[in-house]
Protein backbone atom coordinates (compact mmCIF):
# COMPACT_ATOMS: atom_id res chain seq x y z
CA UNK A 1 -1.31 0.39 15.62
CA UNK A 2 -0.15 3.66 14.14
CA UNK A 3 -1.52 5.60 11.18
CA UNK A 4 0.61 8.39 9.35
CA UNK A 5 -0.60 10.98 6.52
CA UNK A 6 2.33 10.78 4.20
CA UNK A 7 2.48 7.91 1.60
CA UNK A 8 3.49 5.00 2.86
CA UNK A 9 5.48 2.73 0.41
CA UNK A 10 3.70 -0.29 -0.66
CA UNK A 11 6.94 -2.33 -0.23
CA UNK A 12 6.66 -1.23 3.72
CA UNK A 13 3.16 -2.30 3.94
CA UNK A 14 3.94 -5.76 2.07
CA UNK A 15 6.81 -6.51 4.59
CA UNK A 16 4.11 -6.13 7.52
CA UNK A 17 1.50 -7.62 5.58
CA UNK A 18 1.58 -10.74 8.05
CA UNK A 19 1.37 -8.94 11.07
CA UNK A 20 -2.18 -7.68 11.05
CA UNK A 21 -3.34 -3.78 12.76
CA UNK A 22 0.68 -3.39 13.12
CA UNK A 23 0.60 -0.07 10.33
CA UNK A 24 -2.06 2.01 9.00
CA UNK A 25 -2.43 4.60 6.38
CA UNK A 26 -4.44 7.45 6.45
CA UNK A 27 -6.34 8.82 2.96
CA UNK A 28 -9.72 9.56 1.01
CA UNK A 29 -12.52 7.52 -0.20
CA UNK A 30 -14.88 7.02 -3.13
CA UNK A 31 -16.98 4.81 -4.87
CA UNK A 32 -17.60 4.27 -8.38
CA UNK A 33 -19.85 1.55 -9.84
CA UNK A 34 -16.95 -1.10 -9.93
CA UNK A 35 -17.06 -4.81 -11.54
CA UNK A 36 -14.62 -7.65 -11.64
CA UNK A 37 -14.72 -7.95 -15.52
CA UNK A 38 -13.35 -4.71 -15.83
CA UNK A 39 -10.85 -4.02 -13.41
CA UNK A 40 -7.23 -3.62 -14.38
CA UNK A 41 -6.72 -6.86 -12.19
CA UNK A 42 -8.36 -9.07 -14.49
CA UNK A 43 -10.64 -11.16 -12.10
CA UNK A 44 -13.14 -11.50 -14.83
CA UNK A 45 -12.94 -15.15 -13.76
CA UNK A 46 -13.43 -14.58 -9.62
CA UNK A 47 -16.24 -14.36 -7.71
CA UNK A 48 -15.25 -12.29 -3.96
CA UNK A 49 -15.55 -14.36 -1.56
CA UNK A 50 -18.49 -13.66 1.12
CA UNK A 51 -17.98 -10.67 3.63
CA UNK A 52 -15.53 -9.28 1.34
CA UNK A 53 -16.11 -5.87 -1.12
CA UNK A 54 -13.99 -4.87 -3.98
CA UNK A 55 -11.90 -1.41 -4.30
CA UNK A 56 -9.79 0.36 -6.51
CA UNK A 57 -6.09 1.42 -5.14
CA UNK A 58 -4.58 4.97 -5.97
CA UNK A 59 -2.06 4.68 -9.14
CA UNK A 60 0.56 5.52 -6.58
CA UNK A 61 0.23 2.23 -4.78
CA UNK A 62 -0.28 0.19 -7.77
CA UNK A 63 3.27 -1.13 -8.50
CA UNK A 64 2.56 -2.55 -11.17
CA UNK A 65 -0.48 -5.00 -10.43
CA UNK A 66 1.54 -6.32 -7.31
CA UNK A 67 -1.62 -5.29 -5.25
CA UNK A 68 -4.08 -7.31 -7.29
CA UNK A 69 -5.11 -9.78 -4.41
CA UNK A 70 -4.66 -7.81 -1.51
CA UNK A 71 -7.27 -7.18 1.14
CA UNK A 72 -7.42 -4.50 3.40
CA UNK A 73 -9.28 -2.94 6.42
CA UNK A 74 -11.07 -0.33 5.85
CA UNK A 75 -12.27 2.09 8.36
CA UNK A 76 -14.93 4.65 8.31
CA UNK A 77 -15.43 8.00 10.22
CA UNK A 78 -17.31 6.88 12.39
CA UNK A 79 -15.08 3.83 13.23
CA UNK A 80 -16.64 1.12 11.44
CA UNK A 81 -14.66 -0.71 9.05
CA UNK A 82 -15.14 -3.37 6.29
CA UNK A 83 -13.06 -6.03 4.48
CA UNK A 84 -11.92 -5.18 0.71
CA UNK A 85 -9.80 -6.78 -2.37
CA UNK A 86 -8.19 -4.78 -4.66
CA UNK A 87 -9.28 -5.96 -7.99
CA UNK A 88 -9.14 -2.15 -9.80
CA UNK A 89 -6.81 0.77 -10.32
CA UNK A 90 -7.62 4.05 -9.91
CA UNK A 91 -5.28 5.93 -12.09
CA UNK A 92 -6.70 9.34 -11.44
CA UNK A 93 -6.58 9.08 -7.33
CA UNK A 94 -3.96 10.30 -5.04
CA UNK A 95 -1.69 7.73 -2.91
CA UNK A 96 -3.42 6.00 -0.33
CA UNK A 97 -7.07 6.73 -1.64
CA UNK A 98 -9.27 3.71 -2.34
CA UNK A 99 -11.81 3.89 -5.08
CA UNK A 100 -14.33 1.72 -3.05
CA UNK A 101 -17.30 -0.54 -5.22
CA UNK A 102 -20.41 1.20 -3.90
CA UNK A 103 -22.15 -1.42 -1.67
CA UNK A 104 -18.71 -1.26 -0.22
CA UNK A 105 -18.62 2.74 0.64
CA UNK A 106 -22.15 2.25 1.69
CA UNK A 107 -20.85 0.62 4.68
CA UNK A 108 -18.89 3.22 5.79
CA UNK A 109 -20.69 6.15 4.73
CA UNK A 110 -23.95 7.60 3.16
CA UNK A 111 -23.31 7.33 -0.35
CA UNK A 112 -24.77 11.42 -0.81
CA UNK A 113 -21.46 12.20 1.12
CA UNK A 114 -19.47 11.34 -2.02
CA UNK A 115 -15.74 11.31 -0.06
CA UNK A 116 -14.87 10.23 3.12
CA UNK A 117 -11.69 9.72 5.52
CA UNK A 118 -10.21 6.25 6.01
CA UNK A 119 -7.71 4.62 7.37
CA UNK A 120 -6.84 1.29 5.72
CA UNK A 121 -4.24 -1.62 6.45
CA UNK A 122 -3.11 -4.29 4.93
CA UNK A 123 -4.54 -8.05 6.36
CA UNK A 124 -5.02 -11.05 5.82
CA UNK A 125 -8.10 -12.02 3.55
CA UNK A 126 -9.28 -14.92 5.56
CA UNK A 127 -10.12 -16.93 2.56
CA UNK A 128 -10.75 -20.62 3.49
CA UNK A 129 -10.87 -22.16 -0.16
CA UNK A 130 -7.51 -23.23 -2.24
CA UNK A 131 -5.23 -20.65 -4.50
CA UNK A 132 -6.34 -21.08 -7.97
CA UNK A 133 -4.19 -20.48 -10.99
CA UNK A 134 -5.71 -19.75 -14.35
CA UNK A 135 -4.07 -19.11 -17.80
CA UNK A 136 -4.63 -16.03 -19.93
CA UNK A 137 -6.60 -16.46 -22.88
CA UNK A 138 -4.05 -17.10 -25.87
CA UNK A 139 -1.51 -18.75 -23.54
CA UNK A 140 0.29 -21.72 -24.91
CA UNK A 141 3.52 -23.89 -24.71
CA UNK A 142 5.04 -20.96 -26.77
CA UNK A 143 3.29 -17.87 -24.88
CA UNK A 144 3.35 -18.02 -20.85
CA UNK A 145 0.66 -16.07 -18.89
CA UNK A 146 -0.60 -17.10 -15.48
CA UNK A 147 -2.39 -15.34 -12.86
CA UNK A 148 -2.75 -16.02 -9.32
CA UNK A 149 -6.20 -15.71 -7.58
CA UNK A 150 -7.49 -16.25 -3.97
CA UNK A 151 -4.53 -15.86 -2.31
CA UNK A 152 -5.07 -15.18 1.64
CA UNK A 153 -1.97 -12.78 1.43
CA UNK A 154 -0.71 -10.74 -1.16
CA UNK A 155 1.32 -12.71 -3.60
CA UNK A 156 5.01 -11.05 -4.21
CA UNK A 157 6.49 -13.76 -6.84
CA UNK A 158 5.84 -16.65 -9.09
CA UNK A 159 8.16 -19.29 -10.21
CA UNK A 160 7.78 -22.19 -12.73
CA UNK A 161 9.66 -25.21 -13.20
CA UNK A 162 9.63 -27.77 -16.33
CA UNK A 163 11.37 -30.73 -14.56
CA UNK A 164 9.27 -31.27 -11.41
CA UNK A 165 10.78 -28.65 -9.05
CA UNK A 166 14.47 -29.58 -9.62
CA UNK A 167 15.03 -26.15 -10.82
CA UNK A 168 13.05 -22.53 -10.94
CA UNK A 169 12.65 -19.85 -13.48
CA UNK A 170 11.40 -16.36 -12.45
CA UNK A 171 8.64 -14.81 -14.14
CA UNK A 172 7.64 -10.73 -14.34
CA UNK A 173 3.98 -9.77 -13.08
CA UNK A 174 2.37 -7.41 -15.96
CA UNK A 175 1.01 -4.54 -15.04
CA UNK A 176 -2.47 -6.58 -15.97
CA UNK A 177 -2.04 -9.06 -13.38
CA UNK A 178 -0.54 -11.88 -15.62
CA UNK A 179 2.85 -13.74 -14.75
CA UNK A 180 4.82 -14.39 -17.94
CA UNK A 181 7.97 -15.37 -18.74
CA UNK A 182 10.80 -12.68 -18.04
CA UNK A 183 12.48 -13.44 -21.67
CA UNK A 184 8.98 -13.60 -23.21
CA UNK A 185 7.52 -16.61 -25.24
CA UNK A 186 6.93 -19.84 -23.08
CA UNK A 187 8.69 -23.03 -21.60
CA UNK A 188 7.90 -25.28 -24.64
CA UNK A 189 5.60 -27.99 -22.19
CA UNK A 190 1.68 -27.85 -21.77
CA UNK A 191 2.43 -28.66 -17.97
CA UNK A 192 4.35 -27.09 -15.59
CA UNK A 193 5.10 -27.21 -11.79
CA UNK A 194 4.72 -23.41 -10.17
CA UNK A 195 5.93 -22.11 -7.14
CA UNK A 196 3.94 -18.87 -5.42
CA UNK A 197 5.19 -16.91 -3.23
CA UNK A 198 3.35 -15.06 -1.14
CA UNK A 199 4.19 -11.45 1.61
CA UNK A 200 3.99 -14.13 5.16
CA UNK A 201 6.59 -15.72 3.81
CA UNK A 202 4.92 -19.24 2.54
CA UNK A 203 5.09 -20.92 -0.96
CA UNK A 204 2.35 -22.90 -2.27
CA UNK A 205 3.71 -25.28 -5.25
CA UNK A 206 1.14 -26.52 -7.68
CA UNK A 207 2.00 -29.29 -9.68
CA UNK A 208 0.63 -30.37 -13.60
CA UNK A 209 -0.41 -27.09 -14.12
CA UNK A 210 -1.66 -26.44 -17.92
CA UNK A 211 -0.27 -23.80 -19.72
CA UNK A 212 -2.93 -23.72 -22.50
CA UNK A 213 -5.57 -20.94 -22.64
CA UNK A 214 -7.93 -20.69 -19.85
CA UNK A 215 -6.98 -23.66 -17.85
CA UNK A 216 -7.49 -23.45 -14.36
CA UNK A 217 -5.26 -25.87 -11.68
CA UNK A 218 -6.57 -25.45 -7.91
CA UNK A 219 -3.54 -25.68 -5.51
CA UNK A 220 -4.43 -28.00 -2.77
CA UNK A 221 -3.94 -25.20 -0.22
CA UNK A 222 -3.61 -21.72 0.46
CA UNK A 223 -0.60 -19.15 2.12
């Protein structure tokens, strides 16, 4: 393992994201009061899963959501680490900070010593339940919007099909965590079959999944 001080692309770290403690980054954290609900990621739906804390990544990593999902290592000062998910932004924060939740910084730190020095890589989350993909509220036959949640790796593309997986259409990830169709609108069915890709290199396809507002579909597996 390595660590550097300059930005690291996030593409870089995404490519490596399946070999675990093989590249570190160096930066600065905080820790704000931070809730699911709220975060630019959308998880208002998602519960972390246990042994895992929640942080906000600098605006320079963010990429446009492609984050959302992604856990990371986290370690202190004083050489302790913790497990996070990045279910926030921090718009304000310079690459390679992480806006930590507070029970999460308290881990690392004394929370009276308000910023600290990390190091953080990419792993994977260790998550022993099924993907689950839920549709955004006002999603339809005529309005696509999926997310992606519980991934063990960070997810890098979905796909949807309207004929059973005979052929794929791409879809663009918003910059609030939503997957919706590239031309806009939706792919006139209630049910679709989606394909998610994910940075080790698997694809989980999920089959009947509803389109309509809110649904949830469980895959029956993870990446």
């Amino acid at each position: 393992m390595f660590a550097t001080n300059n930005f690291v692309s996030i593409a870089s770290l995404l490519a490596l994201a399946a070999l675990p403690s093989v590249l570190a980054v160096n930066g600065n954290a905080t820790y704000y009061g931070g809730n699911l609900s709220g975060g630019n990621c959308m998880f208002s739906s998602y519960s972390l899963p246990s042994g895992i804390y929640g942080t906000a990544l600098a605006g320079p990593n963010w990429n446009s959501a492609a984050q959302c999902g992604t856990c990371v290592r986290v370690t202190g000062p004083q050489g302790n680490y913790i497990k996070a998910m990045v279910v926030d932004q921090c718009p304000g924060c310079y690459a390679n900070h992480l806006d930590l939740f507070q029970n999460a910084f308290a881990q690392l730190s004394p929370l009276q010593a308000g910023i600290i020095q990390i190091s953080w890589e990419i792993i994977p989350c260790g998550i022993t339940t099924p993907l689950t993909l839920r549709s955004k509220d006002g999603a339809s036959q005529w309005w696509f919007s999926l997310q992606a949640l519980n991934a063990n790796y960070p997810i890098t593309g979905l796909e949807v099909s309207t004929n059973g997986g005979s052929t794929w259409q791409s879809t663009t990830r918003r910059d609030y965590n939503y997957f919706e169709k590239s031309s806009g609108g939706g792919f006139g069915t209630q049910t679709v079959t989606v394909r998610v890709s994910c940075a080790n290199g698997a694809k989980v396809t999920v089959q009947n999944v509803n389109v309509n507002a809110g649904s949830v579909t469980q895959a029956s597996g993870n990446c």
